[in-house]
C-alpha atoms as a PDB file:
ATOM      1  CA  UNK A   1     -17.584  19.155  -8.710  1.00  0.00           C
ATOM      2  CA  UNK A   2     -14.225  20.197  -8.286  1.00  0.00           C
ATOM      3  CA  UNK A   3     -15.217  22.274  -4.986  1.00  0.00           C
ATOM      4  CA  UNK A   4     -17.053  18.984  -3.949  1.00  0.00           C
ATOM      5  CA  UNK A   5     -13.724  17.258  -4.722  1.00  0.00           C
ATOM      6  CA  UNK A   6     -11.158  19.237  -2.995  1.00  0.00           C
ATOM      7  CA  UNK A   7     -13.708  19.609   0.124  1.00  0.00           C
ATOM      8  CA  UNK A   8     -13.247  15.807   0.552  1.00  0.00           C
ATOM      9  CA  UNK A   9      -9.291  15.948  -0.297  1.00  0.00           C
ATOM     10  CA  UNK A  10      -9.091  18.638   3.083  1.00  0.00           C
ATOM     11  CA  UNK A  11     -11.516  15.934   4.871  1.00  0.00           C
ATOM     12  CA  UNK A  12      -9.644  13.078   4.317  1.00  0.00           C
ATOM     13  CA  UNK A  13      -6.173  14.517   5.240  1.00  0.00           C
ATOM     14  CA  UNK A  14      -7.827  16.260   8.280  1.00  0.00           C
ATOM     15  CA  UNK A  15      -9.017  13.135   9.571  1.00  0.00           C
ATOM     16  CA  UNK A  16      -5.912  11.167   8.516  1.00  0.00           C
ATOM     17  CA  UNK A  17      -4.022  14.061  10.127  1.00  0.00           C
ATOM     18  CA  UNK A  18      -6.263  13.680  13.546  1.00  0.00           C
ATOM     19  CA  UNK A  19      -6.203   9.525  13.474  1.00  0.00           C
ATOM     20  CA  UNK A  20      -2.168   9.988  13.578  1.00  0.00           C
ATOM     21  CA  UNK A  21      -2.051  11.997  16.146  1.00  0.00           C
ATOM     22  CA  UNK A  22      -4.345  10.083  18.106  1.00  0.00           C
ATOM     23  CA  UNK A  23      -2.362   6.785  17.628  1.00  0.00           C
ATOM     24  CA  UNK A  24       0.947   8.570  18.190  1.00  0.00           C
ATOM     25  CA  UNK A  25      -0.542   8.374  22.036  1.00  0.00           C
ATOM     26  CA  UNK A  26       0.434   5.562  24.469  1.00  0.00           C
ATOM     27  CA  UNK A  27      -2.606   4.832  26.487  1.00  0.00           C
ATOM     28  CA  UNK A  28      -2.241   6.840  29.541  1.00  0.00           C
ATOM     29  CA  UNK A  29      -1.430   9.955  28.222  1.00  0.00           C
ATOM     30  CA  UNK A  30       2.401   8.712  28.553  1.00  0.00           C
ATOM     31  CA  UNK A  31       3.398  10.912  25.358  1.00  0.00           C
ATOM     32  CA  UNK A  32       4.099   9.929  22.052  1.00  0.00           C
ATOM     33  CA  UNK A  33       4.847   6.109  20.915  1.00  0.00           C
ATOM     34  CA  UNK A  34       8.331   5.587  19.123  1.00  0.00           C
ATOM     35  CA  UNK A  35       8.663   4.924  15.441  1.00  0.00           C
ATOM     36  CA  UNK A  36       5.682   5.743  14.938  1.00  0.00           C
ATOM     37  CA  UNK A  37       4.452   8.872  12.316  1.00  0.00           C
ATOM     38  CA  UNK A  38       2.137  10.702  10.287  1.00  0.00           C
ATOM     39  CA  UNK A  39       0.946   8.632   6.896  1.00  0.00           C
ATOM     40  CA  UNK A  40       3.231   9.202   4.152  1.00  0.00           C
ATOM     41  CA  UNK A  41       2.651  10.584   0.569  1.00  0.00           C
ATOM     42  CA  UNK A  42       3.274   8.236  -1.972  1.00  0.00           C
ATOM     43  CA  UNK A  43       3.367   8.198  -5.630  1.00  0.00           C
ATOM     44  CA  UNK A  44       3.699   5.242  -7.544  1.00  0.00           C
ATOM     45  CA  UNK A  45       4.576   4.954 -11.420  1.00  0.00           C
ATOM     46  CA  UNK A  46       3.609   1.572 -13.413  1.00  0.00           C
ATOM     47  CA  UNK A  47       1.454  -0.677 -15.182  1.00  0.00           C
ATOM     48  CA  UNK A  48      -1.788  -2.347 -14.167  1.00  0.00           C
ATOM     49  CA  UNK A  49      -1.809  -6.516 -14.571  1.00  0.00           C
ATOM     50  CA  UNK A  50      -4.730  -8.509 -13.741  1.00  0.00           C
ATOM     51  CA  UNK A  51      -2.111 -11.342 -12.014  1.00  0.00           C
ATOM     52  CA  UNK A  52       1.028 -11.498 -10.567  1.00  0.00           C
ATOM     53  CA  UNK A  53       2.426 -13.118 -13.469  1.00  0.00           C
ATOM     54  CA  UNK A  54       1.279 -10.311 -15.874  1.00  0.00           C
ATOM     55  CA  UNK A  55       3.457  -7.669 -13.916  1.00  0.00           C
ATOM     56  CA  UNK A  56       6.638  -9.586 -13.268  1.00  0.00           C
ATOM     57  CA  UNK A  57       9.226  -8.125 -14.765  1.00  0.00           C
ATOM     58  CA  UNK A  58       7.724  -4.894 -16.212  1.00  0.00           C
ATOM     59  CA  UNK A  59       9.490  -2.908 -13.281  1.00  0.00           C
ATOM     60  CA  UNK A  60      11.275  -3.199 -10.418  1.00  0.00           C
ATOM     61  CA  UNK A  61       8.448  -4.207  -7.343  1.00  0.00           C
ATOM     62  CA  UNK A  62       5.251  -5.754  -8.169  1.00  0.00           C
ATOM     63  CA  UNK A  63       2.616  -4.605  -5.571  1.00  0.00           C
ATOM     64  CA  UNK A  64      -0.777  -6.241  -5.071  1.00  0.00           C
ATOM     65  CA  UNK A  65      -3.396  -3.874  -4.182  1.00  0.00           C
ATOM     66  CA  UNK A  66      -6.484  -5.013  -2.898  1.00  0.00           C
ATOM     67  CA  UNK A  67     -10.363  -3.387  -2.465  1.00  0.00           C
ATOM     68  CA  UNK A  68     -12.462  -2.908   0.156  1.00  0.00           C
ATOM     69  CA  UNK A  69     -15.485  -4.245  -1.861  1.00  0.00           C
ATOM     70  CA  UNK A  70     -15.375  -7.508  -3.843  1.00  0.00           C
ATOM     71  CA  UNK A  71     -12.776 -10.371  -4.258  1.00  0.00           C
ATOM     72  CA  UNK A  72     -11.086  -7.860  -6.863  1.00  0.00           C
ATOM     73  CA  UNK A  73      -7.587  -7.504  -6.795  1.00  0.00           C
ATOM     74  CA  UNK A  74      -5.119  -6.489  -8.780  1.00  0.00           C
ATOM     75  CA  UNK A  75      -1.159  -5.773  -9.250  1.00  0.00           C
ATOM     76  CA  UNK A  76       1.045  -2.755  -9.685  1.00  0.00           C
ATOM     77  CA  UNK A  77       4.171  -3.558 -11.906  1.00  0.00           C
ATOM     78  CA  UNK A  78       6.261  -0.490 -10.128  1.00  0.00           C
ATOM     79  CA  UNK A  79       8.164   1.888 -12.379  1.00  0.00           C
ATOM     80  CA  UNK A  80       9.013   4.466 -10.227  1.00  0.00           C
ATOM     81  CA  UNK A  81       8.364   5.075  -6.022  1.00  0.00           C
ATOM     82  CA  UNK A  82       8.725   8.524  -4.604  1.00  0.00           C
ATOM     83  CA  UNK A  83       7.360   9.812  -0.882  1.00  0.00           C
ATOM     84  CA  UNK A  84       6.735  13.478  -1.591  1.00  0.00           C
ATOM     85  CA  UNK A  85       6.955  16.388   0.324  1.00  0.00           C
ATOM     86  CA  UNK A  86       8.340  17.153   3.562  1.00  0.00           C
ATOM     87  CA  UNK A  87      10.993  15.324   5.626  1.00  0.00           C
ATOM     88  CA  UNK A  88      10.497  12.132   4.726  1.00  0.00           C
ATOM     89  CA  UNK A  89      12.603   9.504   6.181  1.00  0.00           C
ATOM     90  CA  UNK A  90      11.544   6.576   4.046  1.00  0.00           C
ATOM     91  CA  UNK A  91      11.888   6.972   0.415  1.00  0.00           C
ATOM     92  CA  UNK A  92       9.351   5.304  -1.950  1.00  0.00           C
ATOM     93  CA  UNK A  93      11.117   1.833  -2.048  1.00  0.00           C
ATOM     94  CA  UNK A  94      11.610   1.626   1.492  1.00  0.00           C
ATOM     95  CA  UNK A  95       7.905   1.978   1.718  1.00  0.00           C
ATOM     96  CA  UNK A  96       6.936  -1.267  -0.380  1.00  0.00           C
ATOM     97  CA  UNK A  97       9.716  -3.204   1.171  1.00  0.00           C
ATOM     98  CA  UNK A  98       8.168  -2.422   4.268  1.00  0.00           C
ATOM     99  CA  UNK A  99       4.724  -3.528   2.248  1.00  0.00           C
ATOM    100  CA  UNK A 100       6.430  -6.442   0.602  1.00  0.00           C
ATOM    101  CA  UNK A 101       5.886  -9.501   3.556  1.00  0.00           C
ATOM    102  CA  UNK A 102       2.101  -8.878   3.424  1.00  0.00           C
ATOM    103  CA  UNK A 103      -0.140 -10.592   0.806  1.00  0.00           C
ATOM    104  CA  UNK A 104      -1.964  -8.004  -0.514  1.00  0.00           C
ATOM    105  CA  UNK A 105       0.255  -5.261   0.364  1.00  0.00           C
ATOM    106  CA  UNK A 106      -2.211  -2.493   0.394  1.00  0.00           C
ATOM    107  CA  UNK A 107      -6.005  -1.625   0.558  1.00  0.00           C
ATOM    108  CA  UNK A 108      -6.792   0.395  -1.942  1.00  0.00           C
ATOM    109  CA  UNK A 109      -9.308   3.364  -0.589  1.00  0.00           C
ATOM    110  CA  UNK A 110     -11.392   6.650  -1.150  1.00  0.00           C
ATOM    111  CA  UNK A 111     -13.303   7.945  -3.781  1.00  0.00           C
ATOM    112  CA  UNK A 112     -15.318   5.740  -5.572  1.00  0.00           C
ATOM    113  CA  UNK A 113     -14.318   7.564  -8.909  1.00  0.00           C
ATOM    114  CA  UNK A 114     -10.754   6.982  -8.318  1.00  0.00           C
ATOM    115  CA  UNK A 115     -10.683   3.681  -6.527  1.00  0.00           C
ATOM    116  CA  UNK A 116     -13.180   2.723  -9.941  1.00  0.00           C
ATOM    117  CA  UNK A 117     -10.256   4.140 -11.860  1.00  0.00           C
ATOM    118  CA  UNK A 118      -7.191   1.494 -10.421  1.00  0.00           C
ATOM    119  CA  UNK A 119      -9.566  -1.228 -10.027  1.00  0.00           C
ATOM    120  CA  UNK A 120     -11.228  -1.187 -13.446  1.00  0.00           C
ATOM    121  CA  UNK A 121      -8.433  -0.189 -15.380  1.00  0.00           C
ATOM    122  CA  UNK A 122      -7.184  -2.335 -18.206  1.00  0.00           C
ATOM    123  CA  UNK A 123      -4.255  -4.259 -18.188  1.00  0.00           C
ATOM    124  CA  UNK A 124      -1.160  -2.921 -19.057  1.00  0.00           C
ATOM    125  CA  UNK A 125      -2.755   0.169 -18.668  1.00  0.00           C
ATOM    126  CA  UNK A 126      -0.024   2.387 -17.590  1.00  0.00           C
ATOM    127  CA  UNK A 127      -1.023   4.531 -13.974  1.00  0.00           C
ATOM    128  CA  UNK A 128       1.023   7.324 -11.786  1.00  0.00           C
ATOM    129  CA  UNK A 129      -1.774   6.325  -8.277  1.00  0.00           C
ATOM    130  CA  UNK A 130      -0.497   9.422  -5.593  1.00  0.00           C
ATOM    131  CA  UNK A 131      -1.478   8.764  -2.226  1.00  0.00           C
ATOM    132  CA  UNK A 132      -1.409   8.744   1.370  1.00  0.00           C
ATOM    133  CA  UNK A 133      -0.145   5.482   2.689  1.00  0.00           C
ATOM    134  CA  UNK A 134      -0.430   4.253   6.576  1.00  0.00           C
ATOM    135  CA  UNK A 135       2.742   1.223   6.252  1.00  0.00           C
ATOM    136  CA  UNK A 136       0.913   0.191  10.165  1.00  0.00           C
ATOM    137  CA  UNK A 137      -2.651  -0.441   8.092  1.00  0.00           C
ATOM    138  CA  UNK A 138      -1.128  -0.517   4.903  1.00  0.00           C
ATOM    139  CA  UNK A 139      -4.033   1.357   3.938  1.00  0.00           C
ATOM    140  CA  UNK A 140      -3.690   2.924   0.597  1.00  0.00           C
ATOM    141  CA  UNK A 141      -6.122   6.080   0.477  1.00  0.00           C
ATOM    142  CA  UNK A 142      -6.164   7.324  -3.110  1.00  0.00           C
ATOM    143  CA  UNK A 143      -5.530  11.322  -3.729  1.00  0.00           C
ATOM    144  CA  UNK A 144      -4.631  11.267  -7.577  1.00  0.00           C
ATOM    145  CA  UNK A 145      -4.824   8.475 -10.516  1.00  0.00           C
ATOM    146  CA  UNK A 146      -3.878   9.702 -13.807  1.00  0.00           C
ATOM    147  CA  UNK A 147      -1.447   8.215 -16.549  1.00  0.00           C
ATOM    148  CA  UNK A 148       2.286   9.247 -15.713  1.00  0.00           C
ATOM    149  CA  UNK A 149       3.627  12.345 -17.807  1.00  0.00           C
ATOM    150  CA  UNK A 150       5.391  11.713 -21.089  1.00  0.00           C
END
């Protein structure tokens, strides 16, 4: 399982990795675009709420996160927002204000073990969600969900 797991970790980066690259190019072969980048890591620290409402004020952002299958959706009451790794130049709260205009300000994606484990996840359940985030498609493709340490 865990083989299974990290094969599909190197697929999903690989093709992330390959679908950057590829929109990076003006049509024409006229070199890369400006502004534009590779997805970023993010990692997210906060509380699950089943409304908007439920996560005001129980951090500093409240993100709404929506899924691919179903009228589901849910909110994020943001603790804590890192980018990780590399030479980042957005930090995690640059990231959601960049997110913040859009209702539903990301698509939740991958897994169906760990997209099961956001979406199902009882409220006020508290969450640390890592993952690699396109701000373009404000895609939201899931690498870790776990509870936050300590």
């Amino acid at each position: 399982m865990l083989v299974a797991m990290r094969r599909v970790r190197t697929t999903i980066v690989a093709l992330l990795f390959a679908a950057s690259a590829a929109a990076q190019r003006i049509p024409g072969g006229q070199g890369p675009s400006p502004n534009v980048g590779p997805p970023l890591i993010l990692r997210l620290d906060g509380s699950i709420a089943d409304t908007r409402e439920g996560a005001a004020g129980k951090g500093f952002a409240t993100v709404s996160l929506a899924f691919s299958r179903g009228e589901t959706r849910r909110w994020l009451a943001v603790k804590d927002a890192r980018t990780i790794g590399g030479d980042n130049y957005l930090d995690g709260k640059d990231v959601l204000n960049i997110l913040a205009p859009f209702d539903q300000n990301l698509l939740v994606v991958g897994p169906a073990n760990l997209v099961a484990r956001v979406r199902d996840a009882p409220a006020g359940t508290p969450l640390r969600i890592e993952v690699l985030v396109d701000t373009g498609g404000r895609t939201y493709l899931l690498r870790s969900v776990e509870p936050p340490p300590g």
